[in-house]
PDB file of N, CA and C in Angstrom:
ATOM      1  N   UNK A   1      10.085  47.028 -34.262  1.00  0.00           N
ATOM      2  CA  UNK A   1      11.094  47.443 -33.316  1.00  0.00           C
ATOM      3  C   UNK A   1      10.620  47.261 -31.884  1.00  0.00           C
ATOM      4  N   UNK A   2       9.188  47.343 -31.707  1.00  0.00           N
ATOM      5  CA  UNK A   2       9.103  47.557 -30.279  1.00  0.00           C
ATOM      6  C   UNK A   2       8.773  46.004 -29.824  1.00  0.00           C
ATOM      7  N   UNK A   3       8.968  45.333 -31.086  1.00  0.00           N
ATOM      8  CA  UNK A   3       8.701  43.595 -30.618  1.00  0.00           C
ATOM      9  C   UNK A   3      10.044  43.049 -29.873  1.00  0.00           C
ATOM     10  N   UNK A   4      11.461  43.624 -29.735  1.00  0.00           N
ATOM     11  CA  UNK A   4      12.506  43.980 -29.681  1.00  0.00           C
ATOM     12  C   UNK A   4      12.640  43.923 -28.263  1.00  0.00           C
ATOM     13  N   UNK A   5      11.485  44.816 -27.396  1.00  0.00           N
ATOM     14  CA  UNK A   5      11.488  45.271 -26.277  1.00  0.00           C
ATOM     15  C   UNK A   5      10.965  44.245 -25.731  1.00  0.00           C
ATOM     16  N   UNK A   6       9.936  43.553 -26.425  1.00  0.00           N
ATOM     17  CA  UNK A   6       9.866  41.924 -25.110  1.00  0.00           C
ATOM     18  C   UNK A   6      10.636  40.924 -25.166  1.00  0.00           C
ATOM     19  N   UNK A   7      11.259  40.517 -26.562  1.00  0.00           N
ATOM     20  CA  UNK A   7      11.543  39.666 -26.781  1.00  0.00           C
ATOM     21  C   UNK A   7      13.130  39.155 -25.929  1.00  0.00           C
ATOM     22  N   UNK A   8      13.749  40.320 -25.779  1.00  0.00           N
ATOM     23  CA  UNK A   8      15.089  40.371 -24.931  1.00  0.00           C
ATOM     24  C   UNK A   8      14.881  40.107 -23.754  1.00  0.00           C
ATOM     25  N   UNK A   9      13.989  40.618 -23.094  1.00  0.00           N
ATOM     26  CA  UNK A   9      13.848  40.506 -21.789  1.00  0.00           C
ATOM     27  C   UNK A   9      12.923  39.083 -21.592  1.00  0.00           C
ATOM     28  N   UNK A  10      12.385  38.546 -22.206  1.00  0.00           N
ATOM     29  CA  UNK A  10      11.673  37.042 -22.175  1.00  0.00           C
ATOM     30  C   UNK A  10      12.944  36.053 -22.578  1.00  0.00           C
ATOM     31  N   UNK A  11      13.932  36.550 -23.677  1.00  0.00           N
ATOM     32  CA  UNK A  11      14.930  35.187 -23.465  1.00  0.00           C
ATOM     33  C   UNK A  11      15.951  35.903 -22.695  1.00  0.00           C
ATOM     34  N   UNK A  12      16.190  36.816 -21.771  1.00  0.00           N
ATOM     35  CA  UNK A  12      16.941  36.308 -20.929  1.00  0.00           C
ATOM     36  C   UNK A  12      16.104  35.796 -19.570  1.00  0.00           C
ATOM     37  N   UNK A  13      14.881  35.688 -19.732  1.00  0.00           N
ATOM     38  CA  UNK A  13      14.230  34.727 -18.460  1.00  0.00           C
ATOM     39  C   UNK A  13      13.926  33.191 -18.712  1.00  0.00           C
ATOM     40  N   UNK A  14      14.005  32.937 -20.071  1.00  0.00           N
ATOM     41  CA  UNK A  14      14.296  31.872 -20.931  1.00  0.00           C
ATOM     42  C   UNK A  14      15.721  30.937 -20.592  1.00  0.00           C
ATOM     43  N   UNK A  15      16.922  31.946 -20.884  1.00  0.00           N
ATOM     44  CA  UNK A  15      17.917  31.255 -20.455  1.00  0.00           C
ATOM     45  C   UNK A  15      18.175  31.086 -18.969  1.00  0.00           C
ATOM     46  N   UNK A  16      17.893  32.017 -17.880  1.00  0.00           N
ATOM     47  CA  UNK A  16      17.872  31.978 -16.318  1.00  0.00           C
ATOM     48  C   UNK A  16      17.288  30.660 -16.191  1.00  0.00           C
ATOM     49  N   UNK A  17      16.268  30.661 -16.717  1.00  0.00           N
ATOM     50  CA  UNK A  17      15.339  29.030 -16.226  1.00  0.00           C
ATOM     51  C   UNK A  17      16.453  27.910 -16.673  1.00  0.00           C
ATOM     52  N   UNK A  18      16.288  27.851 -18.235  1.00  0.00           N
ATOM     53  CA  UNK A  18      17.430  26.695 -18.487  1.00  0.00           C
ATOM     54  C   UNK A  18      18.940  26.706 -17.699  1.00  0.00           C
ATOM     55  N   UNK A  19      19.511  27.336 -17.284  1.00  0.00           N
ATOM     56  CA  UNK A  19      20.702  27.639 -16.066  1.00  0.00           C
ATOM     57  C   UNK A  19      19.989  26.736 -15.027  1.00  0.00           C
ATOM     58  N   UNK A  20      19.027  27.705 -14.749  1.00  0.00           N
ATOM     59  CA  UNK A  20      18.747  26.884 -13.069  1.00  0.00           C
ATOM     60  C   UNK A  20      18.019  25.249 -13.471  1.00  0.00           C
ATOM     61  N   UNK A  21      17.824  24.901 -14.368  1.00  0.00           N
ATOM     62  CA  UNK A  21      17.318  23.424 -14.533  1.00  0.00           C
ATOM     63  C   UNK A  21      18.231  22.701 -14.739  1.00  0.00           C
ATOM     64  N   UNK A  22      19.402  23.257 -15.270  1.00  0.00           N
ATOM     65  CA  UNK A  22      20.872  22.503 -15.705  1.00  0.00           C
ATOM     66  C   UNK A  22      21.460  22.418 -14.578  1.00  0.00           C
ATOM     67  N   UNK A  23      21.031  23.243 -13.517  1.00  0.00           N
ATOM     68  CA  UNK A  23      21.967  23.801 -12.247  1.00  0.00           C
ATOM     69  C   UNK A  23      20.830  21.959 -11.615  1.00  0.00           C
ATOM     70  N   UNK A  24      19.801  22.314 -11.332  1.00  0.00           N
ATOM     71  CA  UNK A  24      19.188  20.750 -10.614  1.00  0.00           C
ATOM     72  C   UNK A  24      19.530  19.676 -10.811  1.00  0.00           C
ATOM     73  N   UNK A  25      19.751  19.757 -11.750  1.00  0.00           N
ATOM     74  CA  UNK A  25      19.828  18.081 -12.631  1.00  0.00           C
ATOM     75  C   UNK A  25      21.337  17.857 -12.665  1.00  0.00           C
ATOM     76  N   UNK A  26      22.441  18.619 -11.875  1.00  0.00           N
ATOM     77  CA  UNK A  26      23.746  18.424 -11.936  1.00  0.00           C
ATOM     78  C   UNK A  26      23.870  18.458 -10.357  1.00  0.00           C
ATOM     79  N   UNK A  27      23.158  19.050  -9.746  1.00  0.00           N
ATOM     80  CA  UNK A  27      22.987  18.749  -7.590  1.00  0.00           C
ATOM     81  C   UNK A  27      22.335  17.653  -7.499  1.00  0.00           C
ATOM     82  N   UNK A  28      21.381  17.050  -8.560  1.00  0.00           N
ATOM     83  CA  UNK A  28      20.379  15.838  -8.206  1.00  0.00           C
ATOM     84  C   UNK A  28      21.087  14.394  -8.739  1.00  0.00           C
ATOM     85  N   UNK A  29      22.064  15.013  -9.275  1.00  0.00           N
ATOM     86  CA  UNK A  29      22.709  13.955  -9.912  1.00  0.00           C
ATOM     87  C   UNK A  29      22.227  12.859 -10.567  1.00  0.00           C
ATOM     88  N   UNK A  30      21.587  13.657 -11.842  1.00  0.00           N
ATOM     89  CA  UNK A  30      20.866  12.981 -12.980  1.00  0.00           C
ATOM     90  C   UNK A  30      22.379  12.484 -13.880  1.00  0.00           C
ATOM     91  N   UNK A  31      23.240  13.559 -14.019  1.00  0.00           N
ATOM     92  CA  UNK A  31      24.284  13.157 -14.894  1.00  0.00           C
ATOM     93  C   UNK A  31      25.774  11.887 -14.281  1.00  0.00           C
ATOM     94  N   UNK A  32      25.785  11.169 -13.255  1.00  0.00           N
ATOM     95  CA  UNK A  32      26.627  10.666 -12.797  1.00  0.00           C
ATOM     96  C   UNK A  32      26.845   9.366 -13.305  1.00  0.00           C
ATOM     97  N   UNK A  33      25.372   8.331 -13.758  1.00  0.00           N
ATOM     98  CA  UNK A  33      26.184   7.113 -14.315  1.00  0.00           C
ATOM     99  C   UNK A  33      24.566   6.779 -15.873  1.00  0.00           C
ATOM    100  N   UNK A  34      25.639   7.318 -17.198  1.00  0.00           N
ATOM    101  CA  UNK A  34      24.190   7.916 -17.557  1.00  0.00           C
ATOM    102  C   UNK A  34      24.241   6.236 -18.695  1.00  0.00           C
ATOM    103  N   UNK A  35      25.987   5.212 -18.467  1.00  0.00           N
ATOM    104  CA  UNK A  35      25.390   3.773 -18.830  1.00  0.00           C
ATOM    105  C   UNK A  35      24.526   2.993 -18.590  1.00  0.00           C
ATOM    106  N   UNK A  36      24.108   3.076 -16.867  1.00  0.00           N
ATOM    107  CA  UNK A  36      23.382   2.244 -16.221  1.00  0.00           C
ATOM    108  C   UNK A  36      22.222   2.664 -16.691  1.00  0.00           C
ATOM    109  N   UNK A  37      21.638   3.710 -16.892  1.00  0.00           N
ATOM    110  CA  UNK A  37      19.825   3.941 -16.624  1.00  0.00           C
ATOM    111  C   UNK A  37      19.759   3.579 -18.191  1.00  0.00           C
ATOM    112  N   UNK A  38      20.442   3.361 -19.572  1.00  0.00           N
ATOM    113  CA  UNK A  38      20.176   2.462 -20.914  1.00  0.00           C
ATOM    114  C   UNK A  38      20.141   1.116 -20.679  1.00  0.00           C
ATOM    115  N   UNK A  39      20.957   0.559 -19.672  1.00  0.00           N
ATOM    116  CA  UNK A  39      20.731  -0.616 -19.720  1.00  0.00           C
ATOM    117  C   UNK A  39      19.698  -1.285 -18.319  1.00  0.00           C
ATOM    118  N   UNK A  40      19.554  -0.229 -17.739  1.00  0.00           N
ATOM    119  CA  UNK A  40      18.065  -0.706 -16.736  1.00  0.00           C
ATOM    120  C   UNK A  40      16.730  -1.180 -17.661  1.00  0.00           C
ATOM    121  N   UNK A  41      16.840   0.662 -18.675  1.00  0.00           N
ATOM    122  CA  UNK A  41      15.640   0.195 -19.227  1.00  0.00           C
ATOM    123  C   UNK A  41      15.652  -1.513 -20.366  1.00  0.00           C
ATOM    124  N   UNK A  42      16.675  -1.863 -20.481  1.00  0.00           N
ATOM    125  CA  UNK A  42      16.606  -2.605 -21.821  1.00  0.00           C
ATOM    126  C   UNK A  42      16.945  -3.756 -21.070  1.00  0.00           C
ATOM    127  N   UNK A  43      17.545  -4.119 -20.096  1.00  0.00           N
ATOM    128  CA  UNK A  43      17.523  -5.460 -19.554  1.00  0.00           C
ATOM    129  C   UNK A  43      16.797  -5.697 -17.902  1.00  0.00           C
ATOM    130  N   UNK A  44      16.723  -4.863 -17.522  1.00  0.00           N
ATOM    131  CA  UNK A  44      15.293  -5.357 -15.834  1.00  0.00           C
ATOM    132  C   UNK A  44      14.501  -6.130 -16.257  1.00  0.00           C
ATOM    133  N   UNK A  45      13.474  -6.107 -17.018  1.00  0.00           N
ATOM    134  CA  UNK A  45      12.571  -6.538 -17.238  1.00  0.00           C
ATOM    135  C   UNK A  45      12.880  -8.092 -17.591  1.00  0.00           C
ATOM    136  N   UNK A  46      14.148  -8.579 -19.061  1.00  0.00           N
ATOM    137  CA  UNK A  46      14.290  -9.344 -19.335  1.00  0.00           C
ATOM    138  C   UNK A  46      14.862 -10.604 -17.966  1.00  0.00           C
ATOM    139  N   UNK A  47      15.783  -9.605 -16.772  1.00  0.00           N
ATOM    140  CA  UNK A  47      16.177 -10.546 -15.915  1.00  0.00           C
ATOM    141  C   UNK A  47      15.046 -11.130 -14.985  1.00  0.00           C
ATOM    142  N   UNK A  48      14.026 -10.474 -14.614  1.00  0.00           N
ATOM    143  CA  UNK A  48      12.844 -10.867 -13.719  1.00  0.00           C
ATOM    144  C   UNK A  48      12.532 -11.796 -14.618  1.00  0.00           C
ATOM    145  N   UNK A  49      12.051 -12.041 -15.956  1.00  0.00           N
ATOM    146  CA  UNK A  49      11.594 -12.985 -16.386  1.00  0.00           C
ATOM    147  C   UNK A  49      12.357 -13.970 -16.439  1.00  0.00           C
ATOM    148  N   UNK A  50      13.017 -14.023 -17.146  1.00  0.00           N
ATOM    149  CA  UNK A  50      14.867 -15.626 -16.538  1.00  0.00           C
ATOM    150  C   UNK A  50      14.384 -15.682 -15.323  1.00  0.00           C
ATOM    151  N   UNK A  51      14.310 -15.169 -14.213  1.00  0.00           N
ATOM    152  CA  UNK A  51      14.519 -15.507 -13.292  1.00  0.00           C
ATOM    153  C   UNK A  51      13.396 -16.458 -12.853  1.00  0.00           C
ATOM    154  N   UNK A  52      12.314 -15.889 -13.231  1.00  0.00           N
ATOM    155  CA  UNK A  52      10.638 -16.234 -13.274  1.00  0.00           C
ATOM    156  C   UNK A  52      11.047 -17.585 -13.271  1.00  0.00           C
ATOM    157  N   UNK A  53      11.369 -17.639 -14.676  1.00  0.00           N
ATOM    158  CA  UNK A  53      11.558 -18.963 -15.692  1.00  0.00           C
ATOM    159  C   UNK A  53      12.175 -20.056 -15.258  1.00  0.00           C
ATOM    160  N   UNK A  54      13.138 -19.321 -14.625  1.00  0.00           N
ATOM    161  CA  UNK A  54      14.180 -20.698 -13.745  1.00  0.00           C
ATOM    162  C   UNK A  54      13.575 -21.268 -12.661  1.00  0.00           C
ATOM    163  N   UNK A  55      12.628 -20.335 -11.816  1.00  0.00           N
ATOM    164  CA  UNK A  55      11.636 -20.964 -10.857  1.00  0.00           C
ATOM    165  C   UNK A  55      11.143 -21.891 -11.070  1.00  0.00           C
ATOM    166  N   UNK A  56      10.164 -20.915 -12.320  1.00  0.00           N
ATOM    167  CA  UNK A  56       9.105 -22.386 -12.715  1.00  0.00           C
ATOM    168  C   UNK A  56       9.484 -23.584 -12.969  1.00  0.00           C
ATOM    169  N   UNK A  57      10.831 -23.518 -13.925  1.00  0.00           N
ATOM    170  CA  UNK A  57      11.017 -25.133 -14.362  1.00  0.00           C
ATOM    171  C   UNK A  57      11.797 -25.786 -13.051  1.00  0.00           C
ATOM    172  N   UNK A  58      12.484 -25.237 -11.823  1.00  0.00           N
ATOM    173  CA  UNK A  58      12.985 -25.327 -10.609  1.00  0.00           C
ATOM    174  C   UNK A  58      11.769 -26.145 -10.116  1.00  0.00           C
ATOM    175  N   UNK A  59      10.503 -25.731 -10.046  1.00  0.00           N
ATOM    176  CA  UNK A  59       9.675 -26.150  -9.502  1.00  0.00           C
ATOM    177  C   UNK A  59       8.860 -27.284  -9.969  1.00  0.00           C
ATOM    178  N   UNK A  60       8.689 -27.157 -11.420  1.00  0.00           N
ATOM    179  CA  UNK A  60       8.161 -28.648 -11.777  1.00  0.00           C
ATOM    180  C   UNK A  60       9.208 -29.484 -11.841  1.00  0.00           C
ATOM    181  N   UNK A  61      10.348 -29.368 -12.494  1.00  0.00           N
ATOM    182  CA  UNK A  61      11.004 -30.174 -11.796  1.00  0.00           C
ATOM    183  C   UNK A  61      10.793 -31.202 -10.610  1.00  0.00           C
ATOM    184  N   UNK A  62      10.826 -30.583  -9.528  1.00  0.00           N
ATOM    185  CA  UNK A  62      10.814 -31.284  -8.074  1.00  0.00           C
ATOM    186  C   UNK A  62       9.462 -31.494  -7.986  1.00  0.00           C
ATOM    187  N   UNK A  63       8.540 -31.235  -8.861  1.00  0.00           N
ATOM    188  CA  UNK A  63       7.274 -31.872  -8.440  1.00  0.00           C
ATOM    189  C   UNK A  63       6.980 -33.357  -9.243  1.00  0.00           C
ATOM    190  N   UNK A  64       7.453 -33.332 -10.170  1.00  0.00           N
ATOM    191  CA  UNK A  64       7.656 -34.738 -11.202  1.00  0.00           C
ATOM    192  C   UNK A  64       8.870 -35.484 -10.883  1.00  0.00           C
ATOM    193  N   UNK A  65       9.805 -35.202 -10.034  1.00  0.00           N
ATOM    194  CA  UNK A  65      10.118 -36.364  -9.014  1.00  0.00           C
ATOM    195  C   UNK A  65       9.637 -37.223  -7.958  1.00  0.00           C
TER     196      UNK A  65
END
């Protein structure tokens, strides 16, 4: 019973925190465009390299002319 007596008062400082972290991340505007940051991670990388790629052969190219 007297485990009772912390445990209430630790989750409601439990839920206060999760409030105020839900409260940041909705002023910081983590939640506004949540398509783009799946497809940052899964295609950035692939476009720098195309792009790389088109250089390079851009460039030998015009050197073997």
């Amino acid at each position: 019973m007297n485990v009772i007596y912390a445990l209430i008062p630790l989750s409601i400082i439990l839920l206060a925190l999760a409030i105020w972290a839900f409260g940041w991340a909705v002023k910081s505007k983590q939640f506004d465009d949540l398509d783009r940051s799946g497809s940052d991670i899964l295609f950035d990388d692939d476009d720098e390299l195309h792009k790389r790629a088109i250089e390079k052969d851009r460039s030998n190219r015009s050197t073997d002319d």
